[in-house]
Protein backbone atom coordinates (compact mmCIF):
# COMPACT_ATOMS: atom_id res chain seq x y z
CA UNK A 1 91.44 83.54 86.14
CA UNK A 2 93.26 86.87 86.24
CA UNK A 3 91.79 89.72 88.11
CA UNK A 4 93.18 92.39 86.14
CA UNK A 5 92.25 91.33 82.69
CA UNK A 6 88.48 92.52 83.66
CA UNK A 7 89.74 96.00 84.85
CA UNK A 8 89.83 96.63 80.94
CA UNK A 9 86.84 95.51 79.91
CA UNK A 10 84.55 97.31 77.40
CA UNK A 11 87.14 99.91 77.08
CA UNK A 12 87.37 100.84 80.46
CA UNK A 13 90.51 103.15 80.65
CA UNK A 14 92.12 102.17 84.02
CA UNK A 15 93.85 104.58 86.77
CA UNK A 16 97.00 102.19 88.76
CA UNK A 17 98.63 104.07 91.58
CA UNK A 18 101.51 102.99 93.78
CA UNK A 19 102.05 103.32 96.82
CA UNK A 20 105.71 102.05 99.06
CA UNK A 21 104.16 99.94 101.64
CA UNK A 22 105.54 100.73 105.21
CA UNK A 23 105.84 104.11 104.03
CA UNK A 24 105.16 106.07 105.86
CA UNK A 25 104.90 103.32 108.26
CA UNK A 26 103.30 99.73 107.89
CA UNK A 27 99.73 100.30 109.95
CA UNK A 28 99.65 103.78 107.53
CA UNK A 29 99.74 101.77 104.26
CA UNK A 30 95.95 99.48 104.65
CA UNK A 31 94.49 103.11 104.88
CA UNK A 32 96.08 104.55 102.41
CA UNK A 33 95.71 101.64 99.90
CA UNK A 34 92.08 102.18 100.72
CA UNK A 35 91.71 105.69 99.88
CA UNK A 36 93.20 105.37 96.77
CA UNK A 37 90.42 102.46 95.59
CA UNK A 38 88.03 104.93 97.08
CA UNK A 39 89.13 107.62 95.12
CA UNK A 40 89.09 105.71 92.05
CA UNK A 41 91.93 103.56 91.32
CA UNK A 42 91.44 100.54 89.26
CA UNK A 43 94.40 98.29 90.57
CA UNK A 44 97.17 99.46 92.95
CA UNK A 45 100.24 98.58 93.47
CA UNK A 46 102.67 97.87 96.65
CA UNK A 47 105.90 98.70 96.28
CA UNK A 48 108.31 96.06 98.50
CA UNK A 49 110.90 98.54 99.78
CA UNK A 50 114.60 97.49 98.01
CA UNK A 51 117.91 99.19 98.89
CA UNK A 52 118.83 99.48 94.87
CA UNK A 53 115.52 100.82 93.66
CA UNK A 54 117.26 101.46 90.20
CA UNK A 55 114.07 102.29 88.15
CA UNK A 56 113.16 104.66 91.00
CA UNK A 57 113.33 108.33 91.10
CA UNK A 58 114.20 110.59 93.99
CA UNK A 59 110.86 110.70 95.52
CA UNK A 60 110.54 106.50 95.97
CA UNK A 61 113.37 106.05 96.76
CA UNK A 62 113.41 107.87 99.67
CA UNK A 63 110.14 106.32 100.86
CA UNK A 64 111.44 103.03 100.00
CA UNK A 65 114.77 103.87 102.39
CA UNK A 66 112.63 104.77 104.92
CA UNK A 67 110.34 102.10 104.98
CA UNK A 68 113.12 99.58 105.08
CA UNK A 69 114.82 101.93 107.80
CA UNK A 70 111.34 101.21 109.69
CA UNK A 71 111.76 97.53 109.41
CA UNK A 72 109.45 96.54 106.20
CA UNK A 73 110.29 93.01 105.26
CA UNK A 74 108.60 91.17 102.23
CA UNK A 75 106.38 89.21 104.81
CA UNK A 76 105.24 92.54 106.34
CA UNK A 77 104.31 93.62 102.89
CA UNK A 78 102.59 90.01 102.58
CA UNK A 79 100.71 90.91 105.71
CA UNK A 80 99.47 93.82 104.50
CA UNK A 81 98.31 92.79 101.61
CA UNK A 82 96.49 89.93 103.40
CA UNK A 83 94.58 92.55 105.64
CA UNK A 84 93.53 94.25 101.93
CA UNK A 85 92.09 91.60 99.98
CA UNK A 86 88.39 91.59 101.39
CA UNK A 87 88.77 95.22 101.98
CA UNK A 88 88.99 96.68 98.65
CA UNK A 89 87.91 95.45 95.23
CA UNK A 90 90.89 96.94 93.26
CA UNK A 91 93.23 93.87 92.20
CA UNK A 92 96.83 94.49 94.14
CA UNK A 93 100.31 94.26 92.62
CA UNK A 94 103.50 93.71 93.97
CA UNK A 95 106.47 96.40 92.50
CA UNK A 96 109.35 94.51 93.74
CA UNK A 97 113.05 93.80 92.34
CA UNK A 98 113.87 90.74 91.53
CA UNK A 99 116.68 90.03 94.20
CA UNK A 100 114.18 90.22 97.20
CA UNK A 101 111.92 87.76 95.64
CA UNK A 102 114.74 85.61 94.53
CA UNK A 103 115.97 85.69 98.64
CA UNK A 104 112.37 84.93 100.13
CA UNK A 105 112.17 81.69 97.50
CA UNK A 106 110.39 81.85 93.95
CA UNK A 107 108.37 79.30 94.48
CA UNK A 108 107.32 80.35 98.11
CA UNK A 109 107.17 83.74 97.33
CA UNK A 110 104.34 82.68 94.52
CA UNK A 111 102.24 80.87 96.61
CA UNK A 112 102.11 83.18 99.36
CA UNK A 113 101.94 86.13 97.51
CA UNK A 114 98.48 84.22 95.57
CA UNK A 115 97.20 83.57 99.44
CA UNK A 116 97.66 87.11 100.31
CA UNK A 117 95.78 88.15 97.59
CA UNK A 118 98.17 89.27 94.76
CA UNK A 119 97.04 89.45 91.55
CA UNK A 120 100.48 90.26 89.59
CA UNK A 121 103.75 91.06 89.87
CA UNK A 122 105.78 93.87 88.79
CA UNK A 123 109.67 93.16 88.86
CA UNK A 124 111.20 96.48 86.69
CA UNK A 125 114.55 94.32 86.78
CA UNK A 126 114.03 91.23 85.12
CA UNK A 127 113.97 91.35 81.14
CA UNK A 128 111.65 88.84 79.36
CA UNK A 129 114.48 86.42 77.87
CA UNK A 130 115.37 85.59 81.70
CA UNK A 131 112.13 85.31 83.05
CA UNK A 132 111.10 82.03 82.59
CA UNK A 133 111.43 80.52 85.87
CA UNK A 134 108.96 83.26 87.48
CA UNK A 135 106.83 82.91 84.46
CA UNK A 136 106.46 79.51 84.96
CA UNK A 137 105.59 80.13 88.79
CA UNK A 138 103.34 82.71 88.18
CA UNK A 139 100.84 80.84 86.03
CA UNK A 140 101.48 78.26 88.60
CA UNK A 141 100.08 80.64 91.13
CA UNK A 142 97.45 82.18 88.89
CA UNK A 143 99.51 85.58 89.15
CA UNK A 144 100.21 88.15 86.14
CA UNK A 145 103.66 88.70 85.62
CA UNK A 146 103.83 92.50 84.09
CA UNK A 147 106.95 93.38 81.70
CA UNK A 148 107.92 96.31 81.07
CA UNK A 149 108.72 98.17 77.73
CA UNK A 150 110.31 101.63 77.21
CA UNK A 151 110.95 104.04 74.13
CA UNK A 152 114.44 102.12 73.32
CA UNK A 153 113.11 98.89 73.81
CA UNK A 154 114.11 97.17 70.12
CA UNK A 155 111.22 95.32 68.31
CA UNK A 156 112.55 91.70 68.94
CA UNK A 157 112.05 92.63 72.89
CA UNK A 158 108.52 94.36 71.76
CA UNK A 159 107.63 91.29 70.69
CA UNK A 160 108.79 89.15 73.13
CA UNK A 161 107.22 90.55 76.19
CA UNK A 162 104.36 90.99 74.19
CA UNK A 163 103.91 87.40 73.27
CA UNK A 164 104.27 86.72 76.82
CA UNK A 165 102.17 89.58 78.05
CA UNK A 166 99.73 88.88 80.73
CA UNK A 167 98.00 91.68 82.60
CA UNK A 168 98.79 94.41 80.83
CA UNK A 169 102.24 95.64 79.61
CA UNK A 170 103.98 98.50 81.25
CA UNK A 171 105.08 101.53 79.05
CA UNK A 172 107.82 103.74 80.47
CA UNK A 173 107.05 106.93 79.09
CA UNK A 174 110.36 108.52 78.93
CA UNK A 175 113.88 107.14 79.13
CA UNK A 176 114.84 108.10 83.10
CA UNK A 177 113.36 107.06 86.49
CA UNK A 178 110.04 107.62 88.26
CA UNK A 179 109.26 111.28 89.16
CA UNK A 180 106.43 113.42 88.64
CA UNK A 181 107.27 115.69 85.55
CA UNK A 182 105.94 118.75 84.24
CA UNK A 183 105.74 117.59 80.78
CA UNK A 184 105.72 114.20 79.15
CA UNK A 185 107.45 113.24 75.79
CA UNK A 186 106.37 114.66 72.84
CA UNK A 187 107.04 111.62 70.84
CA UNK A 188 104.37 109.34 73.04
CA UNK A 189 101.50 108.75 71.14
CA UNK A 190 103.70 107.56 68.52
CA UNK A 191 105.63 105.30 71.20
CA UNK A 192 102.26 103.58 72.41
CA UNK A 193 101.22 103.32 68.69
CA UNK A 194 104.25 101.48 68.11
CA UNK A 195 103.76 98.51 70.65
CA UNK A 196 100.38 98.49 69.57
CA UNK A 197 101.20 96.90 66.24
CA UNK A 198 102.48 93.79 68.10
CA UNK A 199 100.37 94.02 71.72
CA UNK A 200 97.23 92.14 70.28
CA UNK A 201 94.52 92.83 72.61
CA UNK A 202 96.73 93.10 75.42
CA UNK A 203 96.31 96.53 77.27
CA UNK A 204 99.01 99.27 77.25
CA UNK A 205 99.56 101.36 80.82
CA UNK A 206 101.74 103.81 80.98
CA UNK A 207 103.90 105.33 83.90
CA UNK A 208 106.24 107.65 84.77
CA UNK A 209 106.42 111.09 85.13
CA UNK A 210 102.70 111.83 84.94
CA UNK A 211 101.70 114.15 87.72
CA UNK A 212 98.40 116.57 86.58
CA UNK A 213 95.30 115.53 85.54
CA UNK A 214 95.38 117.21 82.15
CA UNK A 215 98.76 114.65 81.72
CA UNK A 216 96.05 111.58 82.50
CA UNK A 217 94.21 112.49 79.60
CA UNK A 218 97.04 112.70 77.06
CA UNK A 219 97.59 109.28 78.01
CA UNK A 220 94.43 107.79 78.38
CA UNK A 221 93.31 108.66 74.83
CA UNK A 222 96.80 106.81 73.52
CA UNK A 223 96.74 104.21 76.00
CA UNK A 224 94.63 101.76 78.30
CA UNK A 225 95.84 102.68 81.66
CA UNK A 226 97.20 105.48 84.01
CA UNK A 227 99.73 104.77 85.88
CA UNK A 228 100.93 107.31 88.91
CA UNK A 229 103.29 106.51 92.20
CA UNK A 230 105.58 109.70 93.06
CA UNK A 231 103.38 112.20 92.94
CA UNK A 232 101.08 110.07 95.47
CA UNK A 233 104.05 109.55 97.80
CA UNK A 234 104.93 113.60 97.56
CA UNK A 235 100.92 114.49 98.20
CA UNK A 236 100.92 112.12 101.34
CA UNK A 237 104.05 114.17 102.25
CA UNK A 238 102.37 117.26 102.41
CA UNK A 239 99.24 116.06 104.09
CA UNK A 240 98.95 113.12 106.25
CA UNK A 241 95.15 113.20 106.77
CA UNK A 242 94.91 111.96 102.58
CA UNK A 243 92.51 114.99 101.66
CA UNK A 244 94.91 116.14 99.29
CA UNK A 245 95.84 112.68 97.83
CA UNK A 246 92.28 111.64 97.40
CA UNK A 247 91.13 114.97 95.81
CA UNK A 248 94.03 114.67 93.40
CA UNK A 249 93.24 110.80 92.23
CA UNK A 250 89.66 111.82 92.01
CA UNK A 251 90.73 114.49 89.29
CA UNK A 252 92.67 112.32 87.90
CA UNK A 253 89.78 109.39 87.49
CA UNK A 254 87.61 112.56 86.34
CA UNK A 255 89.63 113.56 83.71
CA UNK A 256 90.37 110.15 82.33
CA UNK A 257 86.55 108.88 81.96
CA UNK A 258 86.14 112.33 79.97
C-alpha cells in the first residue's frame, strides 16, 4: 500500500521539501532530513546528485555538483535513506534523473530503493508515454512513480499522467527551473484548476519557485501540497546549525494549516 496516499487524507494539505543528499556532505543529510519532519514536513524528498540537473535552478545545482564532487553515489543515497526509515515518519522520495537509475539497473534500483525505505520516485526527465518500463517496476516494488505536469503541458499529456497518476502529481508552477522566486504566476489558480478537471481524486503539489510563507498559502488553498527545495538548500547555506531552516518550514506548515 502506498505511504503517501494517506499524507492527504481528510484534506490534509501537505508541506514536501527537498533536500540534495550529500549536500552538504553525506553524515549532514540524516540530520537534516530529520529536522525538516520535525519541523513539519509531510514527505521529503532526496535529491540523487546528477551532473545534468536540467530541471534544476542555480541554487541545486550547485549543491548537487558539490555533493557529487564529495563522492555521493546512488548507493550512498540508498544508505542514507536506509538509516531514515525508522527514524522519521515522513514517507521519503527519491528526485533523481532518469540516466542514473537507468546505470544502477531498473529493476535493482526498485528493489533496493523499496528495502531502503522509498516510497516514490521522482524522475523530472522521463515523460509518461516512455515510462512504462519503470511503471511497471514500480508497482512491482510497491513504489509511487510521480509525473510531472507544467503550464504547457497539452491536455492529451494531462490526461495521460493523470490516468497513470500515483502519489500525487507534480505541478511546475511556472515555465523555468527550480529557484526560490519572489512572486509566483499570476495565472496559477487557473493552471491547478485546469488539471483538476482530469486529476480525479488524485492530489495536486505544486513546486517551484515558492520561497515565503505567505506564497504557501496561495498554493495551498488551489492545491493539495507544498512543495519547497532551493530555498531550504540557500537557508542551510546561511546557517549550518538548521535554526533558520527549521523556523522557516515551521512558518511555512503554520501558514498552510491556516
Amino acid at each position: 500500500m502506498s505511504r503517501i496516499e494517506p499524507v492527504f487524507a481528510k484534506g490534509h494539505k501537505a508541506l514536501i521539501g527537498y533536500v540534495t543528499c550529500g549536500y552538504p556532505d553525506i553524515k549532514a543529510t540524516p540530520r537534516i532530513v530529520s529536522a525538516l519532519a520535525a519541523s513539519g514536513c509531510d514527505i521529503i524528498e532526496l535529491g540523487i546528485p546528477f551532473s545534468d540537473p536540467l530541471a534544476d535552478g542555480a541554487t541545486i545545482q550547485k549543491s548537487s555538483y558539490e555533493s557529487l564532487q564529495s563522492g555521493t553515489t546512488p548507493t550512498a543515497c540508498l544508505d542514507t535513506a536506509s538509516q531514515l526509515k525508522d527514524k522519521i515518519k515522513a514517507p521519503l522520495c527519491f528526485m533523481t534523473y532518469y540516466n542514473p537509475v537507468l546505470n544502477y539497473g531498473l529493476d535493482k534500483f526498485c528493489k533496493d530503493s523499496r528495502d531502503a525505505g522509498i516510497s516514490g520516485l521522482i524522475v523530472p526527465d522521463l515523460p509518461p508515454e516512455e515510462s512504462s518500463e519503470l511503471e511497471s517496476l514500480t508497482k512491482k516494488y510497491s513504489l509511487d512513480l510521480i509525473y510531472f505536469l507544467a503550464p504547457t503541458s497539452t491536455e492529451a499529456r494531462i490526461k495521460q499522467a493523470a490516468s497513470k497518476a500515483r502519489g500525487f502529481l507534480y505541478l511546475v508552477s511556472l515555465t523555468g527551473v527550480t529557484g526560490a522566486r519572489k512572486y509566483l504566476s499570476a495565472g496559477l489558480e487557473g493552471f491547478v484548476k485546469s488539471i483538476r478537471r482530469f486529476s480525479g481524486s488524485v492530489p495536486l503539489c505544486v513546486g517551484f519557485g515558492i520561497s515565503t510563507a505567505e506564497q504557501a498559502k496561495r498554493v495551498a488553498a488551489a492545491a493539495d501540497g507544498v512543495i519547497v527545495g532551493s530555498k531550504l538548500i540557500q537557508l542551510m547555506d546561511e546557517d549550518p546549525s538548521l535554526k533558520s531552516l527549521k523556523r522557516f518550514v515551521s512558518s511555512l506548515r503554520e501558514a498552510i494549516d491556516s
